[in-house]
C-alpha atoms as a PDB file:
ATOM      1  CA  UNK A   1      42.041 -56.756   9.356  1.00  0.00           C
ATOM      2  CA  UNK A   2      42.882 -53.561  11.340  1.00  0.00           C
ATOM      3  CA  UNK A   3      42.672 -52.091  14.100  1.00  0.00           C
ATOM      4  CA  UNK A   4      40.119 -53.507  16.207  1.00  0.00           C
ATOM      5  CA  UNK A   5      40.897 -51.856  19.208  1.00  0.00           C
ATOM      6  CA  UNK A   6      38.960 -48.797  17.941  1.00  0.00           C
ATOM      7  CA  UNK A   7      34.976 -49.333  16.993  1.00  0.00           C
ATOM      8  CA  UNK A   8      34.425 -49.556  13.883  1.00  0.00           C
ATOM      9  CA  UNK A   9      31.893 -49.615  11.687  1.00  0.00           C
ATOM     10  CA  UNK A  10      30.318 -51.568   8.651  1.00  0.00           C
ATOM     11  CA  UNK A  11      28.722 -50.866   5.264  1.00  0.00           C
ATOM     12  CA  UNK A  12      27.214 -53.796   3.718  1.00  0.00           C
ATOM     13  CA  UNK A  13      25.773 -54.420   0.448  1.00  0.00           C
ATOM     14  CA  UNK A  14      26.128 -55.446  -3.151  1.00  0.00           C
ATOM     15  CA  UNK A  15      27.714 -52.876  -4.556  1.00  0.00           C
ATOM     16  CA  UNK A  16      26.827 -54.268  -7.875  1.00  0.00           C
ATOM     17  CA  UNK A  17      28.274 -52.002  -8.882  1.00  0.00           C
ATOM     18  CA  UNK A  18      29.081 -49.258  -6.080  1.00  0.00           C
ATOM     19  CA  UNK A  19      26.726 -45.905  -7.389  1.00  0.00           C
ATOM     20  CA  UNK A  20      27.493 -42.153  -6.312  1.00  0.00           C
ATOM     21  CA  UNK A  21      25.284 -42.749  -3.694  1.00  0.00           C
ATOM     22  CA  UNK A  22      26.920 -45.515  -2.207  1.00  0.00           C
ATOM     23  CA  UNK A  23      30.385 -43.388  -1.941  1.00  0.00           C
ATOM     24  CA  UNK A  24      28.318 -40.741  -0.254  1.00  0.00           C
ATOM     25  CA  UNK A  25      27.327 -43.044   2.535  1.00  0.00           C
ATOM     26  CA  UNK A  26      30.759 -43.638   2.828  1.00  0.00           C
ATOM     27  CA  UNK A  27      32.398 -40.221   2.822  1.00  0.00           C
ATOM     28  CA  UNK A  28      29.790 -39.339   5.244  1.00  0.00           C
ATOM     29  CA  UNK A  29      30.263 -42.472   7.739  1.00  0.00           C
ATOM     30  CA  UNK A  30      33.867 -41.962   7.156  1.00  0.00           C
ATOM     31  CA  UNK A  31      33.199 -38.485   8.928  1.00  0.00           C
ATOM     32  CA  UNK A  32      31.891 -39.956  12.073  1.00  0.00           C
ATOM     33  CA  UNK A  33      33.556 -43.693  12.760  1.00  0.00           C
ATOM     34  CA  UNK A  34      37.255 -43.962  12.859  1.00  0.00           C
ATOM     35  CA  UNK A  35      37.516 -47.105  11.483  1.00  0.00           C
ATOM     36  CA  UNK A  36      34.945 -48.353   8.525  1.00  0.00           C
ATOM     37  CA  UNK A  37      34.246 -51.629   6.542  1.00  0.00           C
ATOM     38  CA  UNK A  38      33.272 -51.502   3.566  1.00  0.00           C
ATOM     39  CA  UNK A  39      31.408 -55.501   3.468  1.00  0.00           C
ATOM     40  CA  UNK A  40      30.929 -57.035  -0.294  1.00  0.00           C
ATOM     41  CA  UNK A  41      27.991 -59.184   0.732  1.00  0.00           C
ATOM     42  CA  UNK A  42      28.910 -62.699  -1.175  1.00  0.00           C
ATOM     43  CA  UNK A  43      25.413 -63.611  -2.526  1.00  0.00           C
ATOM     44  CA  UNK A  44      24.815 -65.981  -5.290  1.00  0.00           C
ATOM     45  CA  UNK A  45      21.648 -65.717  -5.205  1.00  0.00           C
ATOM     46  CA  UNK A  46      21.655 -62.096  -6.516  1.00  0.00           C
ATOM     47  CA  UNK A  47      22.861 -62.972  -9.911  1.00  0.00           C
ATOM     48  CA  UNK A  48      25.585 -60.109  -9.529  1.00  0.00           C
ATOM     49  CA  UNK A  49      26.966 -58.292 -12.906  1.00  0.00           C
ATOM     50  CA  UNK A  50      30.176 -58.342 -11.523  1.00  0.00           C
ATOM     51  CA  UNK A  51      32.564 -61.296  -9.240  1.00  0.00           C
ATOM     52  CA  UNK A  52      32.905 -60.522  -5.839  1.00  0.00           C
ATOM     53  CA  UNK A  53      36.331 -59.630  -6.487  1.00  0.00           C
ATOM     54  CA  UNK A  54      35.999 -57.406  -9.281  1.00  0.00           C
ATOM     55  CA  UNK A  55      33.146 -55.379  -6.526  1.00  0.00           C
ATOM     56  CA  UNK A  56      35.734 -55.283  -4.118  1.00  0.00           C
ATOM     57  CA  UNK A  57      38.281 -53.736  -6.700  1.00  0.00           C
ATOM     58  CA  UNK A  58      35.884 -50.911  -7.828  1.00  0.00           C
ATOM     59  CA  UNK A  59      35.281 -50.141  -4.127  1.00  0.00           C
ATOM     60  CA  UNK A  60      38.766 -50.082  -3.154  1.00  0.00           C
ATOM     61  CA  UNK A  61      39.688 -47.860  -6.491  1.00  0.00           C
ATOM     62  CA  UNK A  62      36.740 -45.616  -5.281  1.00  0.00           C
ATOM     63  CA  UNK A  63      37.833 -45.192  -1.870  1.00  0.00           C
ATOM     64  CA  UNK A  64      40.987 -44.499  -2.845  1.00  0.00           C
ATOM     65  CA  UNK A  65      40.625 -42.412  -5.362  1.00  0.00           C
ATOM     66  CA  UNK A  66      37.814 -40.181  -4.127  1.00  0.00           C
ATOM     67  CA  UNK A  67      36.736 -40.839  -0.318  1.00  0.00           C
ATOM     68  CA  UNK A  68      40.240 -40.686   1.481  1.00  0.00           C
ATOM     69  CA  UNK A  69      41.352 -37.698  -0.629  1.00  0.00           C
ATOM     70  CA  UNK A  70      38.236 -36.089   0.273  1.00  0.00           C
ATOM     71  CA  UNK A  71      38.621 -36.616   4.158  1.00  0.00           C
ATOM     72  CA  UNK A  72      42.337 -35.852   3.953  1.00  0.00           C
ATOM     73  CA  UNK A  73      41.654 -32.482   2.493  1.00  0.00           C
ATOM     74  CA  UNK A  74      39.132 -32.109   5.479  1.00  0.00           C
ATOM     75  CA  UNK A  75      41.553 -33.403   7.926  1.00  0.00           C
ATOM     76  CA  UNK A  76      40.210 -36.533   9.044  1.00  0.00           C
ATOM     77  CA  UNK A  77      41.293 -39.735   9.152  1.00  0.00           C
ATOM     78  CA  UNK A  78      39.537 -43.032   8.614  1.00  0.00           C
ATOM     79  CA  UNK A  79      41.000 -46.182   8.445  1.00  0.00           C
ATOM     80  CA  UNK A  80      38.411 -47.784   5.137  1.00  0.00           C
ATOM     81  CA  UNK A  81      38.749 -51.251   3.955  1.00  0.00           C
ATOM     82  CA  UNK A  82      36.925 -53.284   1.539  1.00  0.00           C
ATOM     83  CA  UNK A  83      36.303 -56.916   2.340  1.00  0.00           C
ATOM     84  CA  UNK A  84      33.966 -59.660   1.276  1.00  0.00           C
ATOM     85  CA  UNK A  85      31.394 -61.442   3.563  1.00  0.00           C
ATOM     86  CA  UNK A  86      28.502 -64.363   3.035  1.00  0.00           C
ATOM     87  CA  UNK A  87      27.796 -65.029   6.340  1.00  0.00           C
ATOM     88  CA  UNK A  88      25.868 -62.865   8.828  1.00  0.00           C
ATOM     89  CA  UNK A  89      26.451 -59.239   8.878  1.00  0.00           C
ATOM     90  CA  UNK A  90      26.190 -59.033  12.924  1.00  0.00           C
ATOM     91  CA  UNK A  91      28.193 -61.779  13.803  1.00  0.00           C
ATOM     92  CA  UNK A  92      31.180 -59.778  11.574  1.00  0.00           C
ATOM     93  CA  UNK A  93      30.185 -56.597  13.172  1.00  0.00           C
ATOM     94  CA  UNK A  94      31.047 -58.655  16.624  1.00  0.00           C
ATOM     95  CA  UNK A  95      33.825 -60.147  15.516  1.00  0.00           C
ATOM     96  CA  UNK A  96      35.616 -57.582  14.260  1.00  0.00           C
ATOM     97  CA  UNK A  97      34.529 -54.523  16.971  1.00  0.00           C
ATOM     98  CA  UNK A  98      32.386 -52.257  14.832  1.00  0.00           C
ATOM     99  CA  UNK A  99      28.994 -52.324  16.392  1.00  0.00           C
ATOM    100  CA  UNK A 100      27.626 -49.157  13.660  1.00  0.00           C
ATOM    101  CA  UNK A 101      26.217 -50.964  10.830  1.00  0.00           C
ATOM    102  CA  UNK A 102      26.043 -48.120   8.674  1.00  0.00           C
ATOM    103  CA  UNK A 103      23.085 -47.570   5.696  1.00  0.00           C
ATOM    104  CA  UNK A 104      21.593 -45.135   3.380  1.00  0.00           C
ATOM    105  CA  UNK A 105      18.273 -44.201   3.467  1.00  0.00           C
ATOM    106  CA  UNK A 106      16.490 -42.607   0.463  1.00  0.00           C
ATOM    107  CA  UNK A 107      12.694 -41.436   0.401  1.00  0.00           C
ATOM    108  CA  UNK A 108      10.185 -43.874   0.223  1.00  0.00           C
ATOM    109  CA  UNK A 109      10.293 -47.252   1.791  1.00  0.00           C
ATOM    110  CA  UNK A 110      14.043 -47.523   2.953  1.00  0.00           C
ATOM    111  CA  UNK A 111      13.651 -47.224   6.528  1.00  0.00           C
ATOM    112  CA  UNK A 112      10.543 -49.514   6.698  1.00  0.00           C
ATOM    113  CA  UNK A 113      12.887 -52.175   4.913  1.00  0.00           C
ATOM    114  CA  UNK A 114      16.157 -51.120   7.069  1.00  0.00           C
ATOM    115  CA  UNK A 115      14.204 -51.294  10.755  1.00  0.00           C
ATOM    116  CA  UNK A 116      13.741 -54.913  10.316  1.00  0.00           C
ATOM    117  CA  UNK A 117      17.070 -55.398   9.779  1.00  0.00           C
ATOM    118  CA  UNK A 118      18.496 -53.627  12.440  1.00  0.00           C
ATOM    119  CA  UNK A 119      16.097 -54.871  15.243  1.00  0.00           C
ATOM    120  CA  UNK A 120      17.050 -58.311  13.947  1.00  0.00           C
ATOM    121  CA  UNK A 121      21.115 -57.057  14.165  1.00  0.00           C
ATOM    122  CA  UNK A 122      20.013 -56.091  17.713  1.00  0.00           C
ATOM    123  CA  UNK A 123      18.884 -59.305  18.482  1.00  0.00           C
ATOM    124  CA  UNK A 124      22.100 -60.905  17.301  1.00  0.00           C
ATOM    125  CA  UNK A 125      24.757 -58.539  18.548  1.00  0.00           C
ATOM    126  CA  UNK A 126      23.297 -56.441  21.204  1.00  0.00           C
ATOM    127  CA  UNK A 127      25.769 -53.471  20.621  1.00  0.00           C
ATOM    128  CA  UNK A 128      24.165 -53.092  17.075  1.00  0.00           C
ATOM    129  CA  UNK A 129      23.902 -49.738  16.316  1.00  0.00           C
ATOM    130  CA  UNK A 130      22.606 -48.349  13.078  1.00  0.00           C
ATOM    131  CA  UNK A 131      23.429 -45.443  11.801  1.00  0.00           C
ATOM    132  CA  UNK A 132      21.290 -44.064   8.956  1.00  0.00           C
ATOM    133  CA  UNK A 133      22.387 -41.294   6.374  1.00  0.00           C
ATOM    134  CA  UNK A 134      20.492 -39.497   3.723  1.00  0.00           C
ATOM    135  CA  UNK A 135      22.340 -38.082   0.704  1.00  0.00           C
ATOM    136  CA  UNK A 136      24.123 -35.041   1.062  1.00  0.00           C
ATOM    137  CA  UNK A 137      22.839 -33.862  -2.555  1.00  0.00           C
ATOM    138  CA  UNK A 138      18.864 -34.724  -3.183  1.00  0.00           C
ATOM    139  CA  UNK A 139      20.340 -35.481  -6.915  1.00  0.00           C
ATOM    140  CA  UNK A 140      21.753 -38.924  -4.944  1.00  0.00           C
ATOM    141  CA  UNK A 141      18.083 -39.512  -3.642  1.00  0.00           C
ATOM    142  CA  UNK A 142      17.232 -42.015  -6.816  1.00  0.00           C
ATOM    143  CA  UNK A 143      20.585 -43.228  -7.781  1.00  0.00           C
ATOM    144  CA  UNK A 144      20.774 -47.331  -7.436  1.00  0.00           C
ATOM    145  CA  UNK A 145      22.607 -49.931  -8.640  1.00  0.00           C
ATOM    146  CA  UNK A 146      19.435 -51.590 -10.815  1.00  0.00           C
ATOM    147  CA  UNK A 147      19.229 -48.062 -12.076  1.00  0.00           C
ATOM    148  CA  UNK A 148      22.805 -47.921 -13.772  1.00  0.00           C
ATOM    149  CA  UNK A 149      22.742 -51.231 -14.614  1.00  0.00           C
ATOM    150  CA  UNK A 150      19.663 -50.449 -17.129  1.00  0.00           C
ATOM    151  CA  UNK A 151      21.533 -47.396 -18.148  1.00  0.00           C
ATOM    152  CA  UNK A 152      24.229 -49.513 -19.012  1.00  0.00           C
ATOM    153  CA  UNK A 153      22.737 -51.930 -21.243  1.00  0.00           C
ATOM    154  CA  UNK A 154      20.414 -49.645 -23.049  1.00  0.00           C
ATOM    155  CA  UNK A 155      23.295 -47.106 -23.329  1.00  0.00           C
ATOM    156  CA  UNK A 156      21.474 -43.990 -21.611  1.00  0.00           C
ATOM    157  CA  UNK A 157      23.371 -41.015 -21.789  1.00  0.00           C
ATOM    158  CA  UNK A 158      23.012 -39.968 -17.511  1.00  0.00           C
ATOM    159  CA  UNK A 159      24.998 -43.300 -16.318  1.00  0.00           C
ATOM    160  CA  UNK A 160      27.627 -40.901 -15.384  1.00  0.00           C
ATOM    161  CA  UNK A 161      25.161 -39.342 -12.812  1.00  0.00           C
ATOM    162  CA  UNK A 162      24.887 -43.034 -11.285  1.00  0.00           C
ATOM    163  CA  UNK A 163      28.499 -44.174 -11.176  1.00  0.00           C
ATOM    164  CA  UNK A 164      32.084 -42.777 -11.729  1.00  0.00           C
ATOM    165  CA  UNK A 165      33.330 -42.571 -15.617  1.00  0.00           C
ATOM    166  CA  UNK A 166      35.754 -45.652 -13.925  1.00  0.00           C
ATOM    167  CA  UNK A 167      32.901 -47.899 -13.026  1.00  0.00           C
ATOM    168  CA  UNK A 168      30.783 -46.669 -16.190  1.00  0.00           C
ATOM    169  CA  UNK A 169      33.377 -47.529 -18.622  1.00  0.00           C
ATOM    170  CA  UNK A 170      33.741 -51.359 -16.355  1.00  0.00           C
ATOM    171  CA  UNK A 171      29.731 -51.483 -17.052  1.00  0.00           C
ATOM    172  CA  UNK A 172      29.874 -50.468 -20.203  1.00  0.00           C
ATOM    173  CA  UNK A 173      32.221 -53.124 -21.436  1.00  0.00           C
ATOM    174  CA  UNK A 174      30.080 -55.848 -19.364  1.00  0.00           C
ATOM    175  CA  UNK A 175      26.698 -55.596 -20.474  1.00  0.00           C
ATOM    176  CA  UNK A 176      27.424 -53.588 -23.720  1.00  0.00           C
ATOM    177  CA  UNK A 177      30.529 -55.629 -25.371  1.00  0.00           C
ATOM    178  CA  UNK A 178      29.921 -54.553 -28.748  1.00  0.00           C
ATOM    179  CA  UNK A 179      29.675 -50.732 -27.797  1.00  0.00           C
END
């Protein structure tokens, strides 16, 4: 689980699968929390591509691979797991000390769909504190999951500037078997 002395914060989502923009949110809330969780949100309901493990296992392969290489080189040190969740995102936040629930926010209607959220957070664990980033490259600004997902399947050429080759080649062999 961690350290728990130290807050911490949390990342929730999908991840289905985890985009380019998604690791940017991450490298950049690595930058500023000591300790991050990276929350698999177990839901169903969504119809995901991919299990909740196999999410988990592209995160953590991410992470590894690109974010903690990229903070070592800039000297900092973040202690980033990847876990899954179904219950309520606050009450993990609580339970596990990491009141800075961490989101991306790109133009149009994200914040009017994240403020919601976070008041409702608030309400539930008053130490709730979000944290919004915006992409550190404006070519991030339209990258989503739904997006490379569509990519996938119809075989468009730019999936690459949605995901990693590692996740586009996992896509790629989920919702294009034959190619």
């Amino acid at each position: 689980m961690g350290d728990t002395t130290q807050k911490g914060g949390v990342y929730a989502g999908t991840f289905d699968p985890v985009t380019l923009g998604h690791l940017d949110i991450i490298l950049q809330a690595g930058r500023v929390v000591p300790r991050l969780i990276i929350l698999v949100a177990v839901n169903a309901g969504k119809n995901p591509v991919f299990t909740d493990d196999e999410r988990v296992e592209m995160l953590r392969h991410e992470i590894d691979t690109h974010i903690k290489p990229a903070l070592a080189k800039e000297g900092i040190t973040c202690d980033i797991t990847v876990e899954k969740h179904s219950g309520l995102t606050a009450a993990f936040m609580e339970a596990h000390n990491a009141p800075f629930y961490i989101r991306g926010l790109r133009p149009g209607t994200d914040f009017d769909n994240e403020y919601p959220i976070a008041m409702a957070g608030r309400k539930e664990y008053p130490q709730f504190q979000p944290l919004f980033f915006v992409a550190s490259d404006a070519n991030l600004n339209y990258v989503s999951s739904s997006i490379a997902r569509e990519l996938a399947k119809l075989g468009g050429k730019s999936l690459t500037s949605h995901v990693t080759p590692h996740v586009a080649e996992k896509m790629k062999k989920r919702l294009r078997p034959e190619g």
